[in-house]
N, C-alpha and C. Protein backbone atom coordinates (compact mmCIF):
# COMPACT_ATOMS: atom_id res chain seq x y z
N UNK A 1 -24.30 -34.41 -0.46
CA UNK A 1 -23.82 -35.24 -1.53
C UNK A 1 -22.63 -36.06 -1.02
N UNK A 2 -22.63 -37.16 -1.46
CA UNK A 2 -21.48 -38.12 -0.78
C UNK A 2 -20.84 -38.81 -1.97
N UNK A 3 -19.25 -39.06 -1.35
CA UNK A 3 -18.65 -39.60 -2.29
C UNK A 3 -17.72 -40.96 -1.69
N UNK A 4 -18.07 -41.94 -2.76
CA UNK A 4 -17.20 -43.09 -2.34
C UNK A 4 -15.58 -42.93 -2.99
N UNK A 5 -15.20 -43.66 -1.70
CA UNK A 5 -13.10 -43.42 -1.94
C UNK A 5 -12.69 -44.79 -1.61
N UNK A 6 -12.01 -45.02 -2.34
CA UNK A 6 -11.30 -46.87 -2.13
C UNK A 6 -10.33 -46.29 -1.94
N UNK A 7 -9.73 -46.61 -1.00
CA UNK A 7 -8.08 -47.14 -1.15
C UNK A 7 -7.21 -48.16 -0.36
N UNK A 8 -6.27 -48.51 -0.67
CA UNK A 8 -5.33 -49.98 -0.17
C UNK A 8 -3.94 -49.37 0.61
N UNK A 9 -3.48 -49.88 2.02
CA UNK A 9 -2.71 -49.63 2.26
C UNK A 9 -1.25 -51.27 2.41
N UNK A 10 -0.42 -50.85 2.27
CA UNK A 10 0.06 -52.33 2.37
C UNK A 10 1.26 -51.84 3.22
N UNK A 11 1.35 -52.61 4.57
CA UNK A 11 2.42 -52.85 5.57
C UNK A 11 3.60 -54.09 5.73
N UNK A 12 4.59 -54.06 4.89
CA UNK A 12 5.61 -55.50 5.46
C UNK A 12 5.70 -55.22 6.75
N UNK A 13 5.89 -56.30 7.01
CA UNK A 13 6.36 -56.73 8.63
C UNK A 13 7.92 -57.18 8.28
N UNK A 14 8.42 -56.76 9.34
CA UNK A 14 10.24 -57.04 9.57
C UNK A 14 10.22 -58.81 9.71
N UNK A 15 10.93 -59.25 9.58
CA UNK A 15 11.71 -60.94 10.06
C UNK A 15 11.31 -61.14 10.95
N UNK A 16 10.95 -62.41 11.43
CA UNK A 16 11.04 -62.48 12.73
C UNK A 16 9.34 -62.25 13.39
N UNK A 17 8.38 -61.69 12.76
CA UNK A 17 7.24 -61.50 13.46
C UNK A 17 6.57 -62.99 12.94
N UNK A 18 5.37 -63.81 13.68
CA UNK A 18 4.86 -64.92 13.40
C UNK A 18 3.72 -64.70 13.00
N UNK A 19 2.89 -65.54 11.82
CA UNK A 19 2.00 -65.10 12.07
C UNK A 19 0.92 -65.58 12.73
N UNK A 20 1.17 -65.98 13.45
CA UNK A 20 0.55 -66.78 14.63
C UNK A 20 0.23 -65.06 15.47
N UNK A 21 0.79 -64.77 16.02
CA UNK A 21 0.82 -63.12 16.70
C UNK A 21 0.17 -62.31 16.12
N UNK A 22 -0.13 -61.79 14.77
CA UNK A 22 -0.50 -60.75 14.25
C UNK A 22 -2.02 -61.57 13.93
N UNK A 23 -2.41 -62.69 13.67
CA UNK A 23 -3.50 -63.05 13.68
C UNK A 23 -4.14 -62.94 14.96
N UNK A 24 -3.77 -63.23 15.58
CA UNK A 24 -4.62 -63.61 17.56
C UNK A 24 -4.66 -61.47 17.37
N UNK A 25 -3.89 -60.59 16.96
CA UNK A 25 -4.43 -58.81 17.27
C UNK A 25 -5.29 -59.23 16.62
N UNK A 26 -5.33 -59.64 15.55
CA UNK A 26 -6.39 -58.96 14.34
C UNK A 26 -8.01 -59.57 14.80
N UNK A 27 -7.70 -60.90 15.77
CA UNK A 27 -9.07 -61.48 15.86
C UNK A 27 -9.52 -61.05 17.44
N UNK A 28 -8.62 -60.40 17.84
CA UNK A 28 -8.61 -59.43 19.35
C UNK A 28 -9.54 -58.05 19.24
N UNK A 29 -10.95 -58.45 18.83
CA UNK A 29 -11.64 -57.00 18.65
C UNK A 29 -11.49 -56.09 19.78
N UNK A 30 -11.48 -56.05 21.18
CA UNK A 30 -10.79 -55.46 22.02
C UNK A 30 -9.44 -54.44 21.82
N UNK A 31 -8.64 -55.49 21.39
CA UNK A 31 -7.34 -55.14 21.45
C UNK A 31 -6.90 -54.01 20.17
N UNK A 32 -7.95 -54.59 19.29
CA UNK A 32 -7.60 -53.79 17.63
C UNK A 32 -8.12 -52.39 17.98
N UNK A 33 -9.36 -51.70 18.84
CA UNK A 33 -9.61 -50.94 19.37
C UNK A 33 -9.20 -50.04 19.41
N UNK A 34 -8.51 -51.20 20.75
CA UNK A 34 -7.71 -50.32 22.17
C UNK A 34 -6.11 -49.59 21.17
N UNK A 35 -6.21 -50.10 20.12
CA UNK A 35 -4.78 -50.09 19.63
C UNK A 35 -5.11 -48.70 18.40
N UNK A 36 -5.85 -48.08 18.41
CA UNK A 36 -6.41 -47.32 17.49
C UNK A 36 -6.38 -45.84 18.48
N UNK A 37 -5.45 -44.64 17.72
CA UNK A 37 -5.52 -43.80 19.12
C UNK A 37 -6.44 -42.77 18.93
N UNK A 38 -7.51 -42.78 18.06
CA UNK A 38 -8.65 -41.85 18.06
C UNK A 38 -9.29 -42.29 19.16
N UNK A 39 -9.58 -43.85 19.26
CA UNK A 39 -10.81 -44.08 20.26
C UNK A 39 -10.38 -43.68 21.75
N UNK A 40 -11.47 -43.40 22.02
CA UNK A 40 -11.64 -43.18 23.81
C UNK A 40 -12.40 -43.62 24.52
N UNK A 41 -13.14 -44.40 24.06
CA UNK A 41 -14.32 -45.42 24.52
C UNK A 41 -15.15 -46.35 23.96
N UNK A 42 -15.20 -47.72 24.02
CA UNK A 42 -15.54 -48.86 23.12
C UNK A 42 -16.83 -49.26 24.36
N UNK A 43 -17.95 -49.85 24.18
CA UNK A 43 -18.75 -50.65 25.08
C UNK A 43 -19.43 -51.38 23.76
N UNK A 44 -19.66 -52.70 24.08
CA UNK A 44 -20.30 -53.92 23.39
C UNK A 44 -21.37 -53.35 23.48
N UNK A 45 -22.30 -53.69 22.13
CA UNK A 45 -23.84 -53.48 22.02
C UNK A 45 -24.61 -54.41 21.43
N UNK A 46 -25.45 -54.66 20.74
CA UNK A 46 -26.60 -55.41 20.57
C UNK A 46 -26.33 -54.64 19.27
N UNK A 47 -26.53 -55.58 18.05
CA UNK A 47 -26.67 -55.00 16.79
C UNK A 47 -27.88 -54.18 16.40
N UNK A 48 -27.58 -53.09 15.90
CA UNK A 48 -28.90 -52.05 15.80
C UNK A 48 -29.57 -52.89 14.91
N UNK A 49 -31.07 -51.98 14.76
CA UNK A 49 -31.94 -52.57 14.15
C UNK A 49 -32.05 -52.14 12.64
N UNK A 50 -31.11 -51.82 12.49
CA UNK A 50 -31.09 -51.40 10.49
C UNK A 50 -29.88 -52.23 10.55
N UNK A 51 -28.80 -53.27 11.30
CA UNK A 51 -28.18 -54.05 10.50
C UNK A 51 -29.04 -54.63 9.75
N UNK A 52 -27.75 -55.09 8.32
CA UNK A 52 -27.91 -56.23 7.87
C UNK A 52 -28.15 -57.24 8.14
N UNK A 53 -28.94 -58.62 7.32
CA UNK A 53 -28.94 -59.93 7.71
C UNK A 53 -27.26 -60.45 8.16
N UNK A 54 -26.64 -59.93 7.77
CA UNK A 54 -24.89 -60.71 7.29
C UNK A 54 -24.34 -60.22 8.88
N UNK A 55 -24.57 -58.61 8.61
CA UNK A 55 -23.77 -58.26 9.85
C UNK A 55 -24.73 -57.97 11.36
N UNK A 56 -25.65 -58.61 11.22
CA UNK A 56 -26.27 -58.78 12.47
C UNK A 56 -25.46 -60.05 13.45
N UNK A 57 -25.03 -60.99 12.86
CA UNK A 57 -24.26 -61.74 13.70
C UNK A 57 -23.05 -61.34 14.07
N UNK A 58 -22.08 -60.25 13.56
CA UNK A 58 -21.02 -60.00 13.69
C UNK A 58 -21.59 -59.23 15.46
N UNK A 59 -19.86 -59.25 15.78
CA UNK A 59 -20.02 -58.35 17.28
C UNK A 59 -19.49 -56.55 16.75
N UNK A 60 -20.75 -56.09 17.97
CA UNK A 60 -21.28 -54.90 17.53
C UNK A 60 -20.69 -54.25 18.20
N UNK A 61 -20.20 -53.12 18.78
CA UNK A 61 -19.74 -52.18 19.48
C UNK A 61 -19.89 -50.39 19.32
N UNK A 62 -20.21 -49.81 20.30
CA UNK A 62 -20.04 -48.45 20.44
C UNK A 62 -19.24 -48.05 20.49
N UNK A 63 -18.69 -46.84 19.60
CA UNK A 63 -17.10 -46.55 20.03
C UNK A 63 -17.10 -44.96 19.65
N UNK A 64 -15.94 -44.25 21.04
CA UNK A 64 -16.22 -43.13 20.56
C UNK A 64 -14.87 -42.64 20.06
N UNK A 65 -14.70 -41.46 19.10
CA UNK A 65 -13.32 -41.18 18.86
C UNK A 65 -12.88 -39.47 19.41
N UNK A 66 -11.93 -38.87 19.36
CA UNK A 66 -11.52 -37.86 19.68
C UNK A 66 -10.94 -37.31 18.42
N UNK A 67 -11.57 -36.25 17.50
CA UNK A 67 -11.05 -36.02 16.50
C UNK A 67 -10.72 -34.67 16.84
N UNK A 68 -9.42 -34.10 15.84
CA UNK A 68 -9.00 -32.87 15.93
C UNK A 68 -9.27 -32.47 14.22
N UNK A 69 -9.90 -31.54 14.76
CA UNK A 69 -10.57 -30.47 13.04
C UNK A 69 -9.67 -29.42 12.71
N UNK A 70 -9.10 -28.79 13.56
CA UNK A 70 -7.48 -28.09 13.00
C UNK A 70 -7.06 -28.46 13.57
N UNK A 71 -5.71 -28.23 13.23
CA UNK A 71 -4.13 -28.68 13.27
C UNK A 71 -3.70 -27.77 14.73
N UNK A 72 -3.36 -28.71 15.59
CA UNK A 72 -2.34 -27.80 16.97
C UNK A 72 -3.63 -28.05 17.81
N UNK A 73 -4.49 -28.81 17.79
CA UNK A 73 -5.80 -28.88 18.65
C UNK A 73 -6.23 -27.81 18.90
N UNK A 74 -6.72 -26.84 18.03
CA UNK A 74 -7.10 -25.53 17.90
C UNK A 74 -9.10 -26.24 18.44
N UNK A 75 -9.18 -26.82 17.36
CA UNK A 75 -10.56 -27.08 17.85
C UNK A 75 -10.36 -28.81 17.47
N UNK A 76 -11.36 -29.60 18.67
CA UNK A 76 -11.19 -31.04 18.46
C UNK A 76 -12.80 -30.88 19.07
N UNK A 77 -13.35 -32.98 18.72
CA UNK A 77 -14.34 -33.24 19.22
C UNK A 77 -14.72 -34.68 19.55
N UNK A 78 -15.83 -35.44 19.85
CA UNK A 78 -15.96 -36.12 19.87
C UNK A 78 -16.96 -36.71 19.11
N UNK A 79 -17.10 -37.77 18.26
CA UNK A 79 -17.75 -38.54 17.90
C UNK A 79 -18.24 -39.57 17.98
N UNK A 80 -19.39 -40.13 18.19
CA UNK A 80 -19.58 -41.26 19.07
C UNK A 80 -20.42 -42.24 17.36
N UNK A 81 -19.94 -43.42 16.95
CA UNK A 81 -20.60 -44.35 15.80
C UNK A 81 -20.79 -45.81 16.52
N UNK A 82 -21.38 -46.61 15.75
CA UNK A 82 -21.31 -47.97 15.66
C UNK A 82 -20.45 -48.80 15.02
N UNK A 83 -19.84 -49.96 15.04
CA UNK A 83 -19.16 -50.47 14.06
C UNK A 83 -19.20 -51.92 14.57
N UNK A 84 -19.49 -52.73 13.38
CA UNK A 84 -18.97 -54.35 13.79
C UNK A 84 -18.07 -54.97 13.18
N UNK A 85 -17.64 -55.93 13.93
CA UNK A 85 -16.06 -56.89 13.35
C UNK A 85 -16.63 -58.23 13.04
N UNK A 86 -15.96 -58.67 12.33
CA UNK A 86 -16.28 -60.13 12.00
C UNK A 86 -14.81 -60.81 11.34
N UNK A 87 -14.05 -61.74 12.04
CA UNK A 87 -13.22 -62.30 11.92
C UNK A 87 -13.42 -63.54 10.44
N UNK A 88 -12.01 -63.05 10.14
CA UNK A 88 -11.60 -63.88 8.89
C UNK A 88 -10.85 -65.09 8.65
N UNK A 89 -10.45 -66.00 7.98
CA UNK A 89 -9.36 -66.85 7.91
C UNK A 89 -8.21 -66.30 8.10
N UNK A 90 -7.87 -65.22 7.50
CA UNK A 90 -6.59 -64.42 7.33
C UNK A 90 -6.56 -63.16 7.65
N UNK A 91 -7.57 -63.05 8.24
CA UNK A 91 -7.95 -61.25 8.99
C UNK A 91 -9.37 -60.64 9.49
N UNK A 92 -9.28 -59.71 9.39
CA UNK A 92 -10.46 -58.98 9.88
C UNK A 92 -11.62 -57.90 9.12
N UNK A 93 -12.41 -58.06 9.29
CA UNK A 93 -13.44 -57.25 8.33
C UNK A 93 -14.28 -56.28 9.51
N UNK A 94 -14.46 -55.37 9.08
CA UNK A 94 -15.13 -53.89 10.41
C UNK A 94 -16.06 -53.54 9.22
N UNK A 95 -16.91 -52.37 9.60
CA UNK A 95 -18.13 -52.10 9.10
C UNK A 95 -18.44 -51.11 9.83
N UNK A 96 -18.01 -50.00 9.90
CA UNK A 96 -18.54 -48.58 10.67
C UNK A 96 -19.41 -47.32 10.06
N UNK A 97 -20.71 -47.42 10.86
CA UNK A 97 -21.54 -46.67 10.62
C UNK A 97 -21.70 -45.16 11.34
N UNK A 98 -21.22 -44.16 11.24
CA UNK A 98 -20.57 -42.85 11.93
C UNK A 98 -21.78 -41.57 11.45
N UNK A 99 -21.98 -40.64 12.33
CA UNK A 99 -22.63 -39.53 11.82
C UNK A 99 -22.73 -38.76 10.62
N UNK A 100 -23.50 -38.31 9.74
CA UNK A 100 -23.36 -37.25 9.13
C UNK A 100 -23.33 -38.22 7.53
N UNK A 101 -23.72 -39.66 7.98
CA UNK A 101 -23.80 -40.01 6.33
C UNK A 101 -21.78 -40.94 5.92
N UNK A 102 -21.38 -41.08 6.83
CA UNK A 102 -20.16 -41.84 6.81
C UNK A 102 -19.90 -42.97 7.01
N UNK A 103 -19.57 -43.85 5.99
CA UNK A 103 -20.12 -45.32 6.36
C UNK A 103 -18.89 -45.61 5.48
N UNK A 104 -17.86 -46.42 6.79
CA UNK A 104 -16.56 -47.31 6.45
C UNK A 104 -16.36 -48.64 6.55
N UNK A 105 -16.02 -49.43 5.25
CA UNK A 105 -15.84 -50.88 5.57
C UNK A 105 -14.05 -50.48 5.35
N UNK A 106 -13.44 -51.69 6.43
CA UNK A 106 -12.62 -52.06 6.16
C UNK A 106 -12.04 -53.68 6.25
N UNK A 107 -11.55 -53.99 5.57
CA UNK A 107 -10.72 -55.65 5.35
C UNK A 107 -9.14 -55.41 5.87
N UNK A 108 -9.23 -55.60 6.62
CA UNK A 108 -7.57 -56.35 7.21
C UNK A 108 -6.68 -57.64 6.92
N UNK A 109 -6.40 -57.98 5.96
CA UNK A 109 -5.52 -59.10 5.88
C UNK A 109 -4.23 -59.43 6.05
N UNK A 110 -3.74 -60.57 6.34
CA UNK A 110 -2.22 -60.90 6.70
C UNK A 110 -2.04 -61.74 5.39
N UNK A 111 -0.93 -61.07 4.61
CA UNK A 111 -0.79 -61.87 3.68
C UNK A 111 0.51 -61.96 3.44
N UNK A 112 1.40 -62.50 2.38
CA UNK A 112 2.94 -63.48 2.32
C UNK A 112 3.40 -64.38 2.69
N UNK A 113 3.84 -64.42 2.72
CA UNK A 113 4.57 -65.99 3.22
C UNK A 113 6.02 -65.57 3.70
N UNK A 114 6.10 -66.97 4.72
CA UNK A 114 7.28 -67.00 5.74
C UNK A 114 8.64 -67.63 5.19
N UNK A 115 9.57 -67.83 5.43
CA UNK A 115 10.62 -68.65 4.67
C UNK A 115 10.05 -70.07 5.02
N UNK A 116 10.06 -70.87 4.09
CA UNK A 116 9.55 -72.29 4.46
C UNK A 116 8.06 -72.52 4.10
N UNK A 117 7.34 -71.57 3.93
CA UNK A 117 6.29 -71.75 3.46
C UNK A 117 6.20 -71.63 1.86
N UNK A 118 5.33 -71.88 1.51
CA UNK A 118 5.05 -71.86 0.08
C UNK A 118 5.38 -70.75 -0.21
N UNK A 119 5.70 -70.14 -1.28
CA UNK A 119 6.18 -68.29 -2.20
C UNK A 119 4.27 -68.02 -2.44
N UNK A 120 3.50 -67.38 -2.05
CA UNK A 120 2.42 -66.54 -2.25
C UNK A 120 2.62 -65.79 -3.31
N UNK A 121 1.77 -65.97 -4.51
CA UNK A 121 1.59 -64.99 -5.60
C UNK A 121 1.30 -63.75 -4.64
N UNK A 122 2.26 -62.65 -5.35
CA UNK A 122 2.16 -61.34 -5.10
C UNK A 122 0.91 -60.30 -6.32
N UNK A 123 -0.20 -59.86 -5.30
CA UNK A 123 -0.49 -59.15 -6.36
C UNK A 123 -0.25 -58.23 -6.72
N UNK A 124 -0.29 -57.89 -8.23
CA UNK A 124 -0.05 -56.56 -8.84
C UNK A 124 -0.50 -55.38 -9.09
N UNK A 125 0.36 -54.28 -8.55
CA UNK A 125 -0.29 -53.21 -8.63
C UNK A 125 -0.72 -52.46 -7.27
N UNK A 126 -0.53 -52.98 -6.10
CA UNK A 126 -0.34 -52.82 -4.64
C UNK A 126 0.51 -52.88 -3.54
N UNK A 127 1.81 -52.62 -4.58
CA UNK A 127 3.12 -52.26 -3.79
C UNK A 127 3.55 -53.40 -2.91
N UNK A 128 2.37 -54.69 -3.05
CA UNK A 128 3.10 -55.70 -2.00
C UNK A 128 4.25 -56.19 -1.96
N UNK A 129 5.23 -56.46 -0.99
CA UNK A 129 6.36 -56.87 -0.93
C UNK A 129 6.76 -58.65 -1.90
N UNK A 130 7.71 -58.83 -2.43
CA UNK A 130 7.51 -60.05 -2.97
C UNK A 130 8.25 -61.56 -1.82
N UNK A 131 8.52 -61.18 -0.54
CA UNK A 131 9.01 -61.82 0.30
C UNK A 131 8.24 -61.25 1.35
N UNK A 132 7.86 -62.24 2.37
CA UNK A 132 8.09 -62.29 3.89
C UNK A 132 6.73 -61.97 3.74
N UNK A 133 5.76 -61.50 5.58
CA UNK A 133 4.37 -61.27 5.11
C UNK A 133 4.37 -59.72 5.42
N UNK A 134 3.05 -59.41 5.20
CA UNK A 134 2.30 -57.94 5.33
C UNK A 134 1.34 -57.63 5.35
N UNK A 135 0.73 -56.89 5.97
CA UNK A 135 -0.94 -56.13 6.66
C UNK A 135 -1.29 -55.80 5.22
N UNK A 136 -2.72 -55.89 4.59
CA UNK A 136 -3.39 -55.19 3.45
C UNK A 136 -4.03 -54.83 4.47
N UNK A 137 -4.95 -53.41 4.71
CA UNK A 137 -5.96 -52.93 5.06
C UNK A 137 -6.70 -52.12 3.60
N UNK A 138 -7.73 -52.86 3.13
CA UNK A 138 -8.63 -52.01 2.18
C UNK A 138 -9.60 -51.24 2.83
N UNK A 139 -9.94 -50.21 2.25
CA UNK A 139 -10.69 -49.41 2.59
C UNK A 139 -11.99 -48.68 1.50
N UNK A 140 -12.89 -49.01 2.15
CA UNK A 140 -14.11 -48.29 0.90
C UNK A 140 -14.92 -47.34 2.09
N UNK A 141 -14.73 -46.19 1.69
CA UNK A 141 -15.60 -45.25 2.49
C UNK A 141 -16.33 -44.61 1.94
N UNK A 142 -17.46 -43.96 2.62
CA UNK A 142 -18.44 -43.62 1.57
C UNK A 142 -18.75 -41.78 2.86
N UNK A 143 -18.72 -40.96 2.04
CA UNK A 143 -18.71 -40.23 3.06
C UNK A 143 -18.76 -38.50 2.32
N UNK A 144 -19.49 -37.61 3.12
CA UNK A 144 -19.74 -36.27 2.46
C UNK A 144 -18.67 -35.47 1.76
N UNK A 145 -19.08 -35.32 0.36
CA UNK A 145 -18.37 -34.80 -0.46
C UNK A 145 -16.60 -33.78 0.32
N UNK A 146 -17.32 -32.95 1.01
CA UNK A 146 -16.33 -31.79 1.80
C UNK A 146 -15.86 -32.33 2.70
N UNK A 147 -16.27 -33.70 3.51
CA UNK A 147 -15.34 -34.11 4.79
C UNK A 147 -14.39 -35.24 3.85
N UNK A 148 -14.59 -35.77 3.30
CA UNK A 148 -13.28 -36.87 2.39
C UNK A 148 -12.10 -36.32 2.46
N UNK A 149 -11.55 -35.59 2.06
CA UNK A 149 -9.88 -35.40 2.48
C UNK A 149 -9.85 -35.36 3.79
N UNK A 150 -10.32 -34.83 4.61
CA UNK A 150 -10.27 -34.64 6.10
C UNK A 150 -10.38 -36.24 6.73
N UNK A 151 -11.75 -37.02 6.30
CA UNK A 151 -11.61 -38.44 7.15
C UNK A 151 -10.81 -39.56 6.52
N UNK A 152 -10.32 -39.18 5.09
CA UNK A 152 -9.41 -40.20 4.39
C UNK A 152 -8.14 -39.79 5.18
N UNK A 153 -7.77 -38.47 4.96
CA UNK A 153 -6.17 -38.06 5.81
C UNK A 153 -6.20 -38.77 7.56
N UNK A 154 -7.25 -38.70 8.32
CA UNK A 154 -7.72 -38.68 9.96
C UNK A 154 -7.30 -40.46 9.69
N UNK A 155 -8.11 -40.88 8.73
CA UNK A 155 -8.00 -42.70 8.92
C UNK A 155 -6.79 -43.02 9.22
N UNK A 156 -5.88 -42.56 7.58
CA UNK A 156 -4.57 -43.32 7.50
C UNK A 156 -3.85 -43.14 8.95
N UNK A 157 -3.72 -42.12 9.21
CA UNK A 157 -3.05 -41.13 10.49
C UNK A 157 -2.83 -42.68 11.26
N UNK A 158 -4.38 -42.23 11.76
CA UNK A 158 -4.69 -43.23 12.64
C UNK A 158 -4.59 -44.93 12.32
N UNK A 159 -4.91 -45.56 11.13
CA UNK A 159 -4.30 -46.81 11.22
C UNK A 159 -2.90 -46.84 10.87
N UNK A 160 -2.21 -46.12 10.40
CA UNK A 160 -0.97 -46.31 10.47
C UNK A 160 -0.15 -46.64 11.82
N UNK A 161 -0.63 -45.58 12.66
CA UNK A 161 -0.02 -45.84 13.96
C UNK A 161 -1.11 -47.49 15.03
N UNK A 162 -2.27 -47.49 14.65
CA UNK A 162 -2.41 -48.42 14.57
C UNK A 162 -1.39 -49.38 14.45
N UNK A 163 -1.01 -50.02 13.36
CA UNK A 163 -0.39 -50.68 12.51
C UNK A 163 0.98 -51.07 13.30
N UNK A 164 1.16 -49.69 13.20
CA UNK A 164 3.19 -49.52 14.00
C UNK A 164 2.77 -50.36 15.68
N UNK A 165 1.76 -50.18 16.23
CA UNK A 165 1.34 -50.72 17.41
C UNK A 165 1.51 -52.26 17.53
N UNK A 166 0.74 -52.55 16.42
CA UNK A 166 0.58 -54.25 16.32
C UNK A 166 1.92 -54.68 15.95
N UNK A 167 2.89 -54.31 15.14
CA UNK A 167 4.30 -54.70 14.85
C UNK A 167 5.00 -54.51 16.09
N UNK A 168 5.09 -53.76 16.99
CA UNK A 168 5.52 -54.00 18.41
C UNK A 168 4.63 -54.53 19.21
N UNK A 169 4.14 -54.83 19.33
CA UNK A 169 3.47 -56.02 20.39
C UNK A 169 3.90 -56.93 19.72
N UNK A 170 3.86 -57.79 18.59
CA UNK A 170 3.74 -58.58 17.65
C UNK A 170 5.44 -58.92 18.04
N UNK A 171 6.40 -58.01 18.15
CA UNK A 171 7.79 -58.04 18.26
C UNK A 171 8.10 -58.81 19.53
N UNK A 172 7.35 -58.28 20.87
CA UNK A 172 7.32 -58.04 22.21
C UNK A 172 7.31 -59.66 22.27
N UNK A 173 5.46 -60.02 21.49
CA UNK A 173 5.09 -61.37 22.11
C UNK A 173 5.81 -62.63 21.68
N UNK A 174 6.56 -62.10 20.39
CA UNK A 174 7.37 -63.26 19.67
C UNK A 174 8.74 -63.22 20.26
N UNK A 175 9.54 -62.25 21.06
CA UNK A 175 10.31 -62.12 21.68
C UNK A 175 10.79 -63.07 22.88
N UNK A 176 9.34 -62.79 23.66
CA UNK A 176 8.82 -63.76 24.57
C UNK A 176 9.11 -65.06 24.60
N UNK A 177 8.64 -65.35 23.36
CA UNK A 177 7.98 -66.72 23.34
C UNK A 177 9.39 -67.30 22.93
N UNK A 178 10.42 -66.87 22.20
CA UNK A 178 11.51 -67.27 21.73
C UNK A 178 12.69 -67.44 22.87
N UNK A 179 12.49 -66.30 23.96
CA UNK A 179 13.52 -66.79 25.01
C UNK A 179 12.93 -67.33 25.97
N UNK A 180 11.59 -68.33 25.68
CA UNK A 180 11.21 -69.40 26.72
C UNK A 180 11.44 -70.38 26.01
N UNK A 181 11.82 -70.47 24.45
CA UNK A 181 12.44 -71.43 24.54
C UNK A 181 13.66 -72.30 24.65
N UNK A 182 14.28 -70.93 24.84
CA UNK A 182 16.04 -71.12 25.21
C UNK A 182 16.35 -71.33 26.52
């Protein structure tokens, strides 16, 4: 028996990040990956043959993760799924199809506004910041009744630090770019 779980996470970003930077991670399917510390192995594939019409054009990938099932790496494993990305105006959309009946979409967006840009209606009810921008990652997972706390808790874990990843690089590359122009 399986149960679907929505939920929204919302990340401000500090001053100073562009979003010029956090767009080029988000459209970096490579990089968004590599930046995820469950995975341990990504190889490009050929869209299976039960995609969708929609997400047959998206790019497809194998990816495997390293999960820990108790706490202190008492017992861990590996899982090997499919998942495809398909780049947005303002972010990223994934689509992961995983063993055992687990099937995760997620939406990545960069949303707020910069000083100088227009004020972005803030929406309500999602903790978004009312200044500067910030990561939405939504999440709809659909997944066996008894593993849901376990792969909802494993996600956040993991895109959170995700997340903290892209805000330092994001720091690093705008850093960069600011004392080449001094």
């Amino acid at each position: 028996m399986s149960k679907r779980t929505v939920f929204t996470t919302i990340t401000p970003l500090p001053a100073g990040i562009s979003r010029q930077t956090v767009m080029e991670t988000l459209h970096d399917h490579l990089e968004m990956i590599d930046l995820n510390p469950l995975v341990e192995e990504r190889h490009p594939i050929k869209p299976p043959p039960n995609s969708t019409a929609e997400e047959y054009h998206c790019q497809w990938y194998a990816l495997t993760d390293k999960v820990q099932y108790l706490p202190g790496g008492l017992m861990s494993g590996k899982v090997t799924y499919n998942c495809c990305f398909h780049d947005l105006t303002n972010g990223l959309q994934t689509h992961c199809y995983a063993p055992m009946g687990l099937n995760i979409k997620g939406k990545w967006t960069l949303c707020g506004s910069l000083p100088g840009e227009p004020v972005a209606p803030v929406e309500l009810g999602v903790g978004a910041p009312l200044s500067g921008l910030y990561v939405r990652e939504d999440v709809d997972m659909k997944c066996n009744i008894v593993m849901t706390g376990f792969v909802k808790k494993t996600l956040r874990k993991a895109h959170a630090s995700l997340v903290d990843r892209i805000l330092v690089k994001a720091q690093i590359v705008d850093a960069a770019l600011e004392n080449q122009r001094i």
